[in-house]
PDB file of N, CA and C in Angstrom:
ATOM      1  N   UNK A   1     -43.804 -54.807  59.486  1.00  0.00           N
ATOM      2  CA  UNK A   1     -44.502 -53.588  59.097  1.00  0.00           C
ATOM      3  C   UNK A   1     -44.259 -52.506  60.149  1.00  0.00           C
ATOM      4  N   UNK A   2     -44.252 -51.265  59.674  1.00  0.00           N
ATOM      5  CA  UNK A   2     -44.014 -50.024  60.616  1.00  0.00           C
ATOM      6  C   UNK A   2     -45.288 -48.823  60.568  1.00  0.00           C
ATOM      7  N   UNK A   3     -45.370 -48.511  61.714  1.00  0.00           N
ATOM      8  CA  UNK A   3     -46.854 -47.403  61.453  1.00  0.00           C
ATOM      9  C   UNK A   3     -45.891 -46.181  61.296  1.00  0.00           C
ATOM     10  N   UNK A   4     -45.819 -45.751  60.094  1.00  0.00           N
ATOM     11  CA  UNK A   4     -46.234 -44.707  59.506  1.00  0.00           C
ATOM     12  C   UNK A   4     -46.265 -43.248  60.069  1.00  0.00           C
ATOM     13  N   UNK A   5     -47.496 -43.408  60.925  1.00  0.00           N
ATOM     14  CA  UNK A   5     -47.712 -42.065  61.676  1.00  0.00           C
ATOM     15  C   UNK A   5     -46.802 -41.557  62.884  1.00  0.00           C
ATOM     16  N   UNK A   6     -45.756 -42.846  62.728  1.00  0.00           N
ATOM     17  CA  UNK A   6     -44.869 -42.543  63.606  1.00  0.00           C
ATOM     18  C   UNK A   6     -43.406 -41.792  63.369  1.00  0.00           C
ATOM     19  N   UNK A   7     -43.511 -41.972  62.341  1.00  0.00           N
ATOM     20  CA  UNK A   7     -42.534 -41.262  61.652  1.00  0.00           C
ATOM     21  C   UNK A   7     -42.504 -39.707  61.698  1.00  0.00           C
ATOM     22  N   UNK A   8     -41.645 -38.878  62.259  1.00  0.00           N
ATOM     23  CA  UNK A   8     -41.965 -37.473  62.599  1.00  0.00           C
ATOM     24  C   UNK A   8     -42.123 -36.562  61.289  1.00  0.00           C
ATOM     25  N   UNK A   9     -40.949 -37.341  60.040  1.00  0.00           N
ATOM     26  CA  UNK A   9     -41.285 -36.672  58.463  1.00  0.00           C
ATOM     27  C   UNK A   9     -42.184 -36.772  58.167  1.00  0.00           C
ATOM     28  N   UNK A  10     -43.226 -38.161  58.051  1.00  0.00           N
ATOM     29  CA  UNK A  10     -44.237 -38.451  57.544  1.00  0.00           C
ATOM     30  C   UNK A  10     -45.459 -37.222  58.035  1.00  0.00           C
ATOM     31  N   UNK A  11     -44.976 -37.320  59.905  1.00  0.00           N
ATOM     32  CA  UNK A  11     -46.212 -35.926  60.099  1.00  0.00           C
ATOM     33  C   UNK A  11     -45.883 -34.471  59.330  1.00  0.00           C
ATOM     34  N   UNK A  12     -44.850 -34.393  58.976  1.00  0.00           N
ATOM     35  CA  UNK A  12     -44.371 -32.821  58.523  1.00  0.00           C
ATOM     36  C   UNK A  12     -44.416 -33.447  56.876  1.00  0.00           C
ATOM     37  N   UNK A  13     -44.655 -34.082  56.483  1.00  0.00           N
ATOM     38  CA  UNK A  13     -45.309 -33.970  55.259  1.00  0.00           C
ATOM     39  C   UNK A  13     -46.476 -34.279  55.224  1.00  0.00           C
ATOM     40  N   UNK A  14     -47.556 -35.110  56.103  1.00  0.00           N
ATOM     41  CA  UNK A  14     -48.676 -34.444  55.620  1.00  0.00           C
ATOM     42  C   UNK A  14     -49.434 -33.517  55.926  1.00  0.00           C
ATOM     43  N   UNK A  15     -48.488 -32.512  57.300  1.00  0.00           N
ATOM     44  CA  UNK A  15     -48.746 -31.114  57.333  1.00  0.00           C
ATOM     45  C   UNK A  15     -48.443 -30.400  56.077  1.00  0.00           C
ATOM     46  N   UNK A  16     -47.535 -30.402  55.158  1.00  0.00           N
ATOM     47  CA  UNK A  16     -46.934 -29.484  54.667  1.00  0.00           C
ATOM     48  C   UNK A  16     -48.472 -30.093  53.185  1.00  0.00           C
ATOM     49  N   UNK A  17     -48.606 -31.326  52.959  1.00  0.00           N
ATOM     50  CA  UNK A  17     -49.427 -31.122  51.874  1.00  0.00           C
ATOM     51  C   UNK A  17     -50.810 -30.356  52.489  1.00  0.00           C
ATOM     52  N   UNK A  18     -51.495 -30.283  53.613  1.00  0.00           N
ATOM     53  CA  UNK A  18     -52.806 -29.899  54.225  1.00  0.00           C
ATOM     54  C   UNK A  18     -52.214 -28.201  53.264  1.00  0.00           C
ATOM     55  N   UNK A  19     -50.965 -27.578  53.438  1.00  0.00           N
ATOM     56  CA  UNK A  19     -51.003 -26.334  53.711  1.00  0.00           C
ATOM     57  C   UNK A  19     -50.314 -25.813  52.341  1.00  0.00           C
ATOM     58  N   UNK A  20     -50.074 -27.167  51.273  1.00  0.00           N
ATOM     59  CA  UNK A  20     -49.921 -26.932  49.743  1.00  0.00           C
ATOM     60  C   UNK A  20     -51.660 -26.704  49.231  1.00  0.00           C
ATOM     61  N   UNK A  21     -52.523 -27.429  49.713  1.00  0.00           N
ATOM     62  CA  UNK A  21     -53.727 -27.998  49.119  1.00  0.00           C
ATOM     63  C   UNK A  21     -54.592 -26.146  49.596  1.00  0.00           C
ATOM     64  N   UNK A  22     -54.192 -25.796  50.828  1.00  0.00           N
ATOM     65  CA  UNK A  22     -54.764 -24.694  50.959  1.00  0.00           C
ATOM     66  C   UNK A  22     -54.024 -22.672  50.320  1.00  0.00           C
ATOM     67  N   UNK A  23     -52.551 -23.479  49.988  1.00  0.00           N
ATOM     68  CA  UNK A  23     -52.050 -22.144  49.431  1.00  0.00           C
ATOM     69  C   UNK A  23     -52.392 -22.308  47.716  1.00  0.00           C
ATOM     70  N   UNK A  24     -52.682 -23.742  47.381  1.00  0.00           N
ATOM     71  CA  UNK A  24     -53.596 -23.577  45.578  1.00  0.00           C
ATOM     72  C   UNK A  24     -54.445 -23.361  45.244  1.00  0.00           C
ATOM     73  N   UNK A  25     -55.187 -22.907  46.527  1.00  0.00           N
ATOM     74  CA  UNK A  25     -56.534 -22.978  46.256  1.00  0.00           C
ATOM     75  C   UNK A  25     -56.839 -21.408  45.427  1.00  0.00           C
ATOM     76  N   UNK A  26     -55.879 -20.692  45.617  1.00  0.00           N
ATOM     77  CA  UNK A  26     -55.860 -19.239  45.540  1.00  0.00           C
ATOM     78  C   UNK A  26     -55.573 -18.820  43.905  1.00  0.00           C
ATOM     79  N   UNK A  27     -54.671 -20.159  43.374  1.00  0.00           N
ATOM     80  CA  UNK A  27     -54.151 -20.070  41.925  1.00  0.00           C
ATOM     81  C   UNK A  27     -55.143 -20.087  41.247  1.00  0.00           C
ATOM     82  N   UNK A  28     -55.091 -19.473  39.756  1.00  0.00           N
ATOM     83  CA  UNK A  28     -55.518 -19.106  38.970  1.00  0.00           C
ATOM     84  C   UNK A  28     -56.819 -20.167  37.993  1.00  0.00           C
ATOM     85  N   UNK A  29     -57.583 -20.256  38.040  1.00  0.00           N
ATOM     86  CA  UNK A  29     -58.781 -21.364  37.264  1.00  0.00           C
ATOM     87  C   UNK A  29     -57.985 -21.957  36.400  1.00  0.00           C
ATOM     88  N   UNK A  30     -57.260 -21.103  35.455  1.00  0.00           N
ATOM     89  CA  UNK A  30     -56.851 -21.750  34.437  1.00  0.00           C
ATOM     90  C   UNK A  30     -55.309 -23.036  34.978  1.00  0.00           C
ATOM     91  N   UNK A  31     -55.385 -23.095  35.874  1.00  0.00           N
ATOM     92  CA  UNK A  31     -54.251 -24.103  36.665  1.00  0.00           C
ATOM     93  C   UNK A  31     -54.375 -25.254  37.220  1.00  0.00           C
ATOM     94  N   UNK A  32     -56.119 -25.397  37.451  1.00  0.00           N
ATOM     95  CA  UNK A  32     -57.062 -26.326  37.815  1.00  0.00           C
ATOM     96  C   UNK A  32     -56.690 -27.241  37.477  1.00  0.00           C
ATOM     97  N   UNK A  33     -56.007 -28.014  36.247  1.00  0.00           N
ATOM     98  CA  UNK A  33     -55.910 -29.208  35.682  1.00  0.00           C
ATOM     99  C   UNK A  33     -54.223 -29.323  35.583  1.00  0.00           C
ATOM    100  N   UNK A  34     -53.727 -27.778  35.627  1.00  0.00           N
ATOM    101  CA  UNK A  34     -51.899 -28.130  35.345  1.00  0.00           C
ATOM    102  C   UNK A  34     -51.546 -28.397  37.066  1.00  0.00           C
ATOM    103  N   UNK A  35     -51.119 -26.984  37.154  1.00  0.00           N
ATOM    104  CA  UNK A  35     -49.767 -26.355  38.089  1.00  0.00           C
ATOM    105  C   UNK A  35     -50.472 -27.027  39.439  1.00  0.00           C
ATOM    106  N   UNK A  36     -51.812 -26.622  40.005  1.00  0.00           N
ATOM    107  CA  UNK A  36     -52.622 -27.158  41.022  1.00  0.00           C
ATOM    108  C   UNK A  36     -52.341 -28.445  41.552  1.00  0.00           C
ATOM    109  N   UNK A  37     -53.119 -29.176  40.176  1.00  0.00           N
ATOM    110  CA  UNK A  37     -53.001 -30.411  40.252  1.00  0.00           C
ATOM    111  C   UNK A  37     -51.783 -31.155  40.427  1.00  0.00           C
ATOM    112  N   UNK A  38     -50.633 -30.583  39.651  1.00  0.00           N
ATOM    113  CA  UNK A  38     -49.589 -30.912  39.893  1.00  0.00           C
ATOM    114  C   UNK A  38     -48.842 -30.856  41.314  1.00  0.00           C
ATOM    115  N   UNK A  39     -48.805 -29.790  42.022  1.00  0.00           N
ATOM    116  CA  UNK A  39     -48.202 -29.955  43.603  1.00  0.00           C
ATOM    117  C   UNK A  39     -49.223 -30.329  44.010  1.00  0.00           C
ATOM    118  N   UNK A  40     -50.227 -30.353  44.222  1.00  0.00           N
ATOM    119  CA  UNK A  40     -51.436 -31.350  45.277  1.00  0.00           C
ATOM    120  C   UNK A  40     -50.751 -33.048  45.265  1.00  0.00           C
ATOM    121  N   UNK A  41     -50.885 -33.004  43.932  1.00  0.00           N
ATOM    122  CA  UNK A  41     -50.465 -34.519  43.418  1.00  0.00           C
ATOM    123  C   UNK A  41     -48.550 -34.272  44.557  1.00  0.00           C
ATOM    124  N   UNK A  42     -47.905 -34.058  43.729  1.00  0.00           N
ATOM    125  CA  UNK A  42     -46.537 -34.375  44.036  1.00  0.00           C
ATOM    126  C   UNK A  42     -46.617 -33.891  46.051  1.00  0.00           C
ATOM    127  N   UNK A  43     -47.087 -33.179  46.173  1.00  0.00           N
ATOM    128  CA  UNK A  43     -47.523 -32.606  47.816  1.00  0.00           C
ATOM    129  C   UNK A  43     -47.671 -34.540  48.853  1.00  0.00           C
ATOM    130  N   UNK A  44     -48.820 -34.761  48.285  1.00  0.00           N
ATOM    131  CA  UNK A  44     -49.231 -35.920  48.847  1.00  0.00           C
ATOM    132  C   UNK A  44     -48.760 -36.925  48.776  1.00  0.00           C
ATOM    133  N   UNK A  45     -47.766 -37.175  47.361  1.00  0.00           N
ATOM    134  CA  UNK A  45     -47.222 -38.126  46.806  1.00  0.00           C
ATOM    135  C   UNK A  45     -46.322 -38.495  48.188  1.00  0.00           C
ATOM    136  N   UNK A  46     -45.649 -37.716  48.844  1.00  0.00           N
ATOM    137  CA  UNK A  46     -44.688 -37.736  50.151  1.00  0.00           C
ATOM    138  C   UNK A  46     -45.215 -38.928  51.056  1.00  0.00           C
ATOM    139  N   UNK A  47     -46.338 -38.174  52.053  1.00  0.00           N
ATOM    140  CA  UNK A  47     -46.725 -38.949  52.709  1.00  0.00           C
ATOM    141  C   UNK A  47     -47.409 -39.930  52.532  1.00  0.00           C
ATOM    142  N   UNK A  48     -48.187 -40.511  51.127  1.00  0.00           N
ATOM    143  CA  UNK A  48     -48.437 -41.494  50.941  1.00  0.00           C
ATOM    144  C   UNK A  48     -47.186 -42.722  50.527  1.00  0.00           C
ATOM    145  N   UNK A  49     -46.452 -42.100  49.919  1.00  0.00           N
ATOM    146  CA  UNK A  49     -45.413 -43.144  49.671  1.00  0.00           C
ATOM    147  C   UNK A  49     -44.859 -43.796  50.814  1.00  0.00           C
ATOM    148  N   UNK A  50     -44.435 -42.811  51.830  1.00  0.00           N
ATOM    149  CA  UNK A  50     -44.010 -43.064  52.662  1.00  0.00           C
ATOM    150  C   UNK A  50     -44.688 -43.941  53.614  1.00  0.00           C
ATOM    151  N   UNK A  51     -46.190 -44.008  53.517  1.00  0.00           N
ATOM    152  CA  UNK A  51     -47.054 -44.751  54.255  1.00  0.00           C
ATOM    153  C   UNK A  51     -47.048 -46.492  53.567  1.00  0.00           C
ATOM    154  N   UNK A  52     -47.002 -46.142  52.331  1.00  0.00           N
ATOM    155  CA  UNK A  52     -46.623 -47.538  51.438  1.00  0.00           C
ATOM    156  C   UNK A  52     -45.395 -48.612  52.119  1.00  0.00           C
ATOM    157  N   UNK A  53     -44.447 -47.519  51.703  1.00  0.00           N
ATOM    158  CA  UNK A  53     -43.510 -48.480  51.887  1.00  0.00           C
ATOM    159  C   UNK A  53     -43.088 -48.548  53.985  1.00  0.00           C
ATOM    160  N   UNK A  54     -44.198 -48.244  53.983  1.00  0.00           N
ATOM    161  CA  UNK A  54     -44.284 -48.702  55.582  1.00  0.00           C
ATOM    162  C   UNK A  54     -45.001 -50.322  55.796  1.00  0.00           C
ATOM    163  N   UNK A  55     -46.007 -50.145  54.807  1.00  0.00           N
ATOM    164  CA  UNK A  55     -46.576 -51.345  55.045  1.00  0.00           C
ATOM    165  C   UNK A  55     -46.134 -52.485  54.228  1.00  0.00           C
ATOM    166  N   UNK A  56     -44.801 -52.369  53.337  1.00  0.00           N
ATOM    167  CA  UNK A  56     -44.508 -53.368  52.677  1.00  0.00           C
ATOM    168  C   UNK A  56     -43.660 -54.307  53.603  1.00  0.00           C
ATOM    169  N   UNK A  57     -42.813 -55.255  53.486  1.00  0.00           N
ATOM    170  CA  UNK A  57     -42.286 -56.546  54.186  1.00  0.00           C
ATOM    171  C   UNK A  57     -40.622 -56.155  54.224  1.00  0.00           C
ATOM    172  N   UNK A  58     -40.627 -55.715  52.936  1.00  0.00           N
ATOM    173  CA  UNK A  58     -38.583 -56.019  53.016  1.00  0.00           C
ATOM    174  C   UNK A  58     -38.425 -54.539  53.040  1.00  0.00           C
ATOM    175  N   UNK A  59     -37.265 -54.421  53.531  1.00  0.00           N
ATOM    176  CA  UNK A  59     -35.849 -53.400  53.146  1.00  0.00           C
ATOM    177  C   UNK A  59     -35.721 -52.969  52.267  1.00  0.00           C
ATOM    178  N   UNK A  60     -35.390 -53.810  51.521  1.00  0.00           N
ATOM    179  CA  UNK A  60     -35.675 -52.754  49.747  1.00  0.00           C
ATOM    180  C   UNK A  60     -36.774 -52.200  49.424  1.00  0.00           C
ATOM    181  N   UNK A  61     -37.840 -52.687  49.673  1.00  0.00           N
ATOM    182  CA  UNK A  61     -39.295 -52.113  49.374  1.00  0.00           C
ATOM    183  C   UNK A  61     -39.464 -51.055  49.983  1.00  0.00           C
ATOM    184  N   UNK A  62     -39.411 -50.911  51.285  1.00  0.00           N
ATOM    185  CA  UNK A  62     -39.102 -49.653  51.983  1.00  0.00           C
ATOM    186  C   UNK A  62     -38.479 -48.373  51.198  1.00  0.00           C
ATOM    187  N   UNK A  63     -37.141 -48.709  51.358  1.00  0.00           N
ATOM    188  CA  UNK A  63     -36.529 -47.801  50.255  1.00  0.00           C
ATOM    189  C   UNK A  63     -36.737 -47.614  49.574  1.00  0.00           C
ATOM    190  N   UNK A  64     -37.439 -48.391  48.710  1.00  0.00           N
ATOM    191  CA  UNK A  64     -37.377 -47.818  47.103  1.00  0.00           C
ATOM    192  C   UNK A  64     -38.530 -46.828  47.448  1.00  0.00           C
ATOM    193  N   UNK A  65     -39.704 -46.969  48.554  1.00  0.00           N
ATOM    194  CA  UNK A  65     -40.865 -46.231  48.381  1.00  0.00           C
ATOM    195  C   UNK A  65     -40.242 -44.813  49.113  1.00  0.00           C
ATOM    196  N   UNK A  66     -39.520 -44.730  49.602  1.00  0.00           N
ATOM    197  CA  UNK A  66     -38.913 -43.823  50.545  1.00  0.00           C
ATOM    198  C   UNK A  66     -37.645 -42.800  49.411  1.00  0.00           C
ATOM    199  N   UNK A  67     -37.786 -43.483  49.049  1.00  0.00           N
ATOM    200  CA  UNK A  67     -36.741 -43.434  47.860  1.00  0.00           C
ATOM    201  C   UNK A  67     -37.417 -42.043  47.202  1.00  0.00           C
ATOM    202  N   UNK A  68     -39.035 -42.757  47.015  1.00  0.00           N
ATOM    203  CA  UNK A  68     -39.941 -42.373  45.529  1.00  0.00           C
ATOM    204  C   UNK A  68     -40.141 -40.887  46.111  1.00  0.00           C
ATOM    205  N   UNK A  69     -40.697 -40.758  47.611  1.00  0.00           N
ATOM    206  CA  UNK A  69     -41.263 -40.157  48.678  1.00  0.00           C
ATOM    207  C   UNK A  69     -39.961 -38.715  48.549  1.00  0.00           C
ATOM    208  N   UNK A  70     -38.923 -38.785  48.460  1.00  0.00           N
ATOM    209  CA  UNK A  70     -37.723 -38.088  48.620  1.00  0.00           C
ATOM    210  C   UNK A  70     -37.501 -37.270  46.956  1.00  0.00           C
ATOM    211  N   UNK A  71     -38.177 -38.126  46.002  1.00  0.00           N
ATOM    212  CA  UNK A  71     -37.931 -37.752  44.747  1.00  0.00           C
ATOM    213  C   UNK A  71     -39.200 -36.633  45.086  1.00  0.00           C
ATOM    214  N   UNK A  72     -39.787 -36.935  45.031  1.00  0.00           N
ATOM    215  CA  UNK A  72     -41.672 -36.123  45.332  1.00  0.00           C
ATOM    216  C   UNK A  72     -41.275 -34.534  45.981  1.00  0.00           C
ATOM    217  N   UNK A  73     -40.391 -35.093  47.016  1.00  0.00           N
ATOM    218  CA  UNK A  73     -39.952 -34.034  47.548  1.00  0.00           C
ATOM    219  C   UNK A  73     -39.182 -32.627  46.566  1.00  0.00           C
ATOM    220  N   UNK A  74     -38.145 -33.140  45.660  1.00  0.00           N
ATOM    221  CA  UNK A  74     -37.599 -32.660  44.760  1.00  0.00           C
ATOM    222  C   UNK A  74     -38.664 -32.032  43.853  1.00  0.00           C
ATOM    223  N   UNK A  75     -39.808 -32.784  43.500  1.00  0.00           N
ATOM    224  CA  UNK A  75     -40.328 -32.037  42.238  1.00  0.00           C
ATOM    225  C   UNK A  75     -41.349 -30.691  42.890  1.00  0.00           C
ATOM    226  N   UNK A  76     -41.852 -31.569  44.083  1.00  0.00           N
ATOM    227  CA  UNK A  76     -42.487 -29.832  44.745  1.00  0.00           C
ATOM    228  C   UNK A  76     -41.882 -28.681  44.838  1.00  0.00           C
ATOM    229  N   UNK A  77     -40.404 -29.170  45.290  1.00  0.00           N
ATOM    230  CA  UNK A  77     -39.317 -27.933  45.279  1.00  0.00           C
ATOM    231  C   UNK A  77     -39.376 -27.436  44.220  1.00  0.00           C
ATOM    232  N   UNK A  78     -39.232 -27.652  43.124  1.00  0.00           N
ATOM    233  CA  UNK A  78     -39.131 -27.028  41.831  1.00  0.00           C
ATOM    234  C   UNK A  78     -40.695 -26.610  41.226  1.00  0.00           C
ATOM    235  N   UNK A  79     -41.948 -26.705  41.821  1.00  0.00           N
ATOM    236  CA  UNK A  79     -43.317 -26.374  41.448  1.00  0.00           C
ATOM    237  C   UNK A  79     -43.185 -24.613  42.582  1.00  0.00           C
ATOM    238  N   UNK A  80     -42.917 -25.328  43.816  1.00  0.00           N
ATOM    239  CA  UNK A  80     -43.009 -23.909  44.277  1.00  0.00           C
ATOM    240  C   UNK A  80     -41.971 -23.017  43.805  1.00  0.00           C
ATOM    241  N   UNK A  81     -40.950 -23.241  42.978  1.00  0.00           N
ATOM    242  CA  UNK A  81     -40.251 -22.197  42.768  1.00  0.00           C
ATOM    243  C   UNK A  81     -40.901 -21.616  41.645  1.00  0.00           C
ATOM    244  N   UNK A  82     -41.536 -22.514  40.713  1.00  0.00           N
ATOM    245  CA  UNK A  82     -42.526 -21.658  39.174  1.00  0.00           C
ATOM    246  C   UNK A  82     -43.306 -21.121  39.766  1.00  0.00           C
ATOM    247  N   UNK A  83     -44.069 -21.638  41.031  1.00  0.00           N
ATOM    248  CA  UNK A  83     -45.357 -20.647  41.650  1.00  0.00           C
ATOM    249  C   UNK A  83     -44.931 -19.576  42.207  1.00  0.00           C
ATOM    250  N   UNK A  84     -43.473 -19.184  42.940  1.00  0.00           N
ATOM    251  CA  UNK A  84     -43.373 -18.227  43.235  1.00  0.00           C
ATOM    252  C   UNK A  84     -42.830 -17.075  41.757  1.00  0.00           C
ATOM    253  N   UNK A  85     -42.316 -17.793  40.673  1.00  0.00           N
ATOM    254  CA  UNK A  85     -41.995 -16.655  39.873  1.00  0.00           C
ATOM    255  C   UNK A  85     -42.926 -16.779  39.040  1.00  0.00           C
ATOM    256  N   UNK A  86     -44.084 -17.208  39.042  1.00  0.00           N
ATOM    257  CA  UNK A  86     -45.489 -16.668  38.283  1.00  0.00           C
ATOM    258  C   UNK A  86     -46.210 -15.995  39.044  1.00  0.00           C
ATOM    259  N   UNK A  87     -46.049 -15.416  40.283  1.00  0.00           N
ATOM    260  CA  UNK A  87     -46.462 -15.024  41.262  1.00  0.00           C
ATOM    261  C   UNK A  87     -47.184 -15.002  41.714  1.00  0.00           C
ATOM    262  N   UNK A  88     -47.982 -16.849  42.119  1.00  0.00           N
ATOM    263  CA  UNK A  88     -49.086 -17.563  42.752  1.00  0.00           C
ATOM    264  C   UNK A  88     -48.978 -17.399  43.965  1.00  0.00           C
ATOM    265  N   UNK A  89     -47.500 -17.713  44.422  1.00  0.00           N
ATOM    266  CA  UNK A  89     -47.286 -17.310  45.917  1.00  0.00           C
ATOM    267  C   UNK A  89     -46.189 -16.830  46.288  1.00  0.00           C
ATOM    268  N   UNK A  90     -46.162 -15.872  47.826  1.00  0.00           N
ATOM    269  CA  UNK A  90     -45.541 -14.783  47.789  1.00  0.00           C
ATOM    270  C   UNK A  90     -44.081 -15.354  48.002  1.00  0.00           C
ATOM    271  N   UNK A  91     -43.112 -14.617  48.258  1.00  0.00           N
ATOM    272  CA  UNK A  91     -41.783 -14.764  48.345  1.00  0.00           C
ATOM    273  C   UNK A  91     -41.680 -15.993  50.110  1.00  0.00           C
ATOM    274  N   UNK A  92     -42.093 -15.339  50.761  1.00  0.00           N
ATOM    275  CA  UNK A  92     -42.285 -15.929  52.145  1.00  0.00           C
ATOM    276  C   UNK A  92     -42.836 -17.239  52.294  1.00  0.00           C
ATOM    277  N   UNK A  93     -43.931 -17.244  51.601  1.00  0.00           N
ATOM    278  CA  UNK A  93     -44.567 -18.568  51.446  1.00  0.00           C
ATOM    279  C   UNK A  93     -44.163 -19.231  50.843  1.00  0.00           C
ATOM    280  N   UNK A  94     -43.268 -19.044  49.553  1.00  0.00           N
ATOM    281  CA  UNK A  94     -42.162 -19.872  49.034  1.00  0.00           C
ATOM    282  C   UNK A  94     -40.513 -20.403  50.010  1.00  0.00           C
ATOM    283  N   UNK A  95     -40.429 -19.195  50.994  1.00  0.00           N
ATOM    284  CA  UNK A  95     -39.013 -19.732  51.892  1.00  0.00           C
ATOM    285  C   UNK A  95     -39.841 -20.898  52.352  1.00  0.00           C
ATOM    286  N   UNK A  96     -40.751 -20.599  52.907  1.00  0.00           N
ATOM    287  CA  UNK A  96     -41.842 -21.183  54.310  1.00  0.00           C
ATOM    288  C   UNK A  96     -41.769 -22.747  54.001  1.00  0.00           C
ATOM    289  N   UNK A  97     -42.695 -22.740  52.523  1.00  0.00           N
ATOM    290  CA  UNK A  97     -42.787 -24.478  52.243  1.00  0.00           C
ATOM    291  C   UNK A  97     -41.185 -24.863  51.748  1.00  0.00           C
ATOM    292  N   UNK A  98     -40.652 -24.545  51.071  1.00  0.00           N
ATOM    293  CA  UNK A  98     -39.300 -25.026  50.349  1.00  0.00           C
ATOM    294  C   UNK A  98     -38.601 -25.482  51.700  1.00  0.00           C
ATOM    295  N   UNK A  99     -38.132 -24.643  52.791  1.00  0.00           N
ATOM    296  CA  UNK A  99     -37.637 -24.891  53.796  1.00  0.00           C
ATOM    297  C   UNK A  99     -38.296 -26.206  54.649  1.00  0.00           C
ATOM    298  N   UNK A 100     -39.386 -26.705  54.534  1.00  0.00           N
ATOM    299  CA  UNK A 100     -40.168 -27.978  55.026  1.00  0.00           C
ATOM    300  C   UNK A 100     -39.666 -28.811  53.698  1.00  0.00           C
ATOM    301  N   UNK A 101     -40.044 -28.807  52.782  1.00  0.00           N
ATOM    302  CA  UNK A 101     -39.713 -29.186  52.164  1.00  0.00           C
ATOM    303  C   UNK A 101     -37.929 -30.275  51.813  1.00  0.00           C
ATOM    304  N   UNK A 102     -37.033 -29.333  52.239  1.00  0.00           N
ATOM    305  CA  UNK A 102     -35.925 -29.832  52.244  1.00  0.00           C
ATOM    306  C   UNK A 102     -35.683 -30.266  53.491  1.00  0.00           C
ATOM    307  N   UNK A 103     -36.359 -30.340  54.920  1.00  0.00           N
ATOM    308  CA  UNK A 103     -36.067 -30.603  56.043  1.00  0.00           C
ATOM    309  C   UNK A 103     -36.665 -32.126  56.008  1.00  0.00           C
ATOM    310  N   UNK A 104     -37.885 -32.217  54.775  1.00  0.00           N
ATOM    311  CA  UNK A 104     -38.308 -33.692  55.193  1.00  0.00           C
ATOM    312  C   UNK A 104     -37.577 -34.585  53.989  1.00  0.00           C
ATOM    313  N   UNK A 105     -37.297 -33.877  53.033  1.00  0.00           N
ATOM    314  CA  UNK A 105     -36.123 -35.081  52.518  1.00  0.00           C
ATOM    315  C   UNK A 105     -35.273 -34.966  52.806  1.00  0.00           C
ATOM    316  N   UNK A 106     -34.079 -33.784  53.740  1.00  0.00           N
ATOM    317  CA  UNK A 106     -33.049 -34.815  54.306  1.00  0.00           C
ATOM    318  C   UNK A 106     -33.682 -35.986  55.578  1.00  0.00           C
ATOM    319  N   UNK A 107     -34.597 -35.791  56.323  1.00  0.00           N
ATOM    320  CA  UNK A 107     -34.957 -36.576  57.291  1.00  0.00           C
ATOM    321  C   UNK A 107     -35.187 -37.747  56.507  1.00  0.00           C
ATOM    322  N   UNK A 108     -35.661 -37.967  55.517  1.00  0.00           N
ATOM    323  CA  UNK A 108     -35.802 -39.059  54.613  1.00  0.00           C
ATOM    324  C   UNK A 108     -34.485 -39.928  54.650  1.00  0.00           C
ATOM    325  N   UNK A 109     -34.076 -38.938  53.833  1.00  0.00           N
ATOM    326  CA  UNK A 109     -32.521 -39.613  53.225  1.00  0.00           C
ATOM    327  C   UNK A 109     -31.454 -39.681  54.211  1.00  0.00           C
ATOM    328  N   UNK A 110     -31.502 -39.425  55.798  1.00  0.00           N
ATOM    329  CA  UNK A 110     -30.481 -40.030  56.295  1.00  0.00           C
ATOM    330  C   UNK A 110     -31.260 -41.152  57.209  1.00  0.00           C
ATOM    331  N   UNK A 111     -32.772 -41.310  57.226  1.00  0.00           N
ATOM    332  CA  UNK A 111     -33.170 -42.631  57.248  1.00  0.00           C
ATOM    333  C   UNK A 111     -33.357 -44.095  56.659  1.00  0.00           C
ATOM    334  N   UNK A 112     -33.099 -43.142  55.496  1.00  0.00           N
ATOM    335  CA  UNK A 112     -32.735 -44.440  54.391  1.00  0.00           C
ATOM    336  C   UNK A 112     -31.228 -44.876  54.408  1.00  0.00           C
ATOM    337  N   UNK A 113     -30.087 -43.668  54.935  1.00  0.00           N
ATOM    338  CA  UNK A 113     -29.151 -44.298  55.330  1.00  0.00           C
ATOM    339  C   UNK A 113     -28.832 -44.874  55.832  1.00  0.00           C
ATOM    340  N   UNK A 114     -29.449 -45.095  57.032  1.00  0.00           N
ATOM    341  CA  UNK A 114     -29.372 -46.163  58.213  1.00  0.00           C
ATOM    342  C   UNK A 114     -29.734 -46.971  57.976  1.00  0.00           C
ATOM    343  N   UNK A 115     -30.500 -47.905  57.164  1.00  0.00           N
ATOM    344  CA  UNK A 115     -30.987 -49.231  56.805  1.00  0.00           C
ATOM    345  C   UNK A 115     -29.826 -50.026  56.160  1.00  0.00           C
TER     346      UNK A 115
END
């Protein structure tokens, strides 16, 4: 088993969800159950996966959760790009997270290379 919190992506993703959970808060009522919910969800999905397949036993298990953690990554990318062209959030705050965003799945994915 591996802790988790040691992982420097794992901390920059669950910085980056603290600071998804506080830029939705701003979106629209009627989003409460979609768009919100949706990057909160896919936001966290990161660092929890990643905490999973920390505590599983094998190599593959790892990966595959690291795997899942890297996909998560992908679908936020594509939530903040609808939030920035529905114009939930501003242009900046869209470079801001997208750019974390792609910094913690390549850190992902050339750790999964090394296994």
């Amino acid at each position: 088993m591996r802790d988790f919190q040691q992982f420097e992506f794992w901390q920059k993703a669950h910085t980056l969800t603290l600071k998804i959970y506080l830029s939705t808060k701003s979106f629209p009522k009627e989003e409460l159950y979609g768009l919100t919910s949706q990057m909160r969800r896919s936001s966290s999905s990161i660092p929890t996966n990643i905490a999973e397949g920390c505590g599983r036993e094998s190599i593959p298990e790892l990966k595959r959760f690291f795997s899942i953690a890297a996909g998560s990554c992908s679908e936020l990318q594509y939530q903040l790009m609808l939030s920035k062209d529905l114009k939930y959030i501003s242009d900046n705050l869209f470079t801001e997270h997208t750019a974390e965003v792609i910094c913690i799945k390549r850190m992902i994915s050339k750790y999964i290379g090394k296994l």
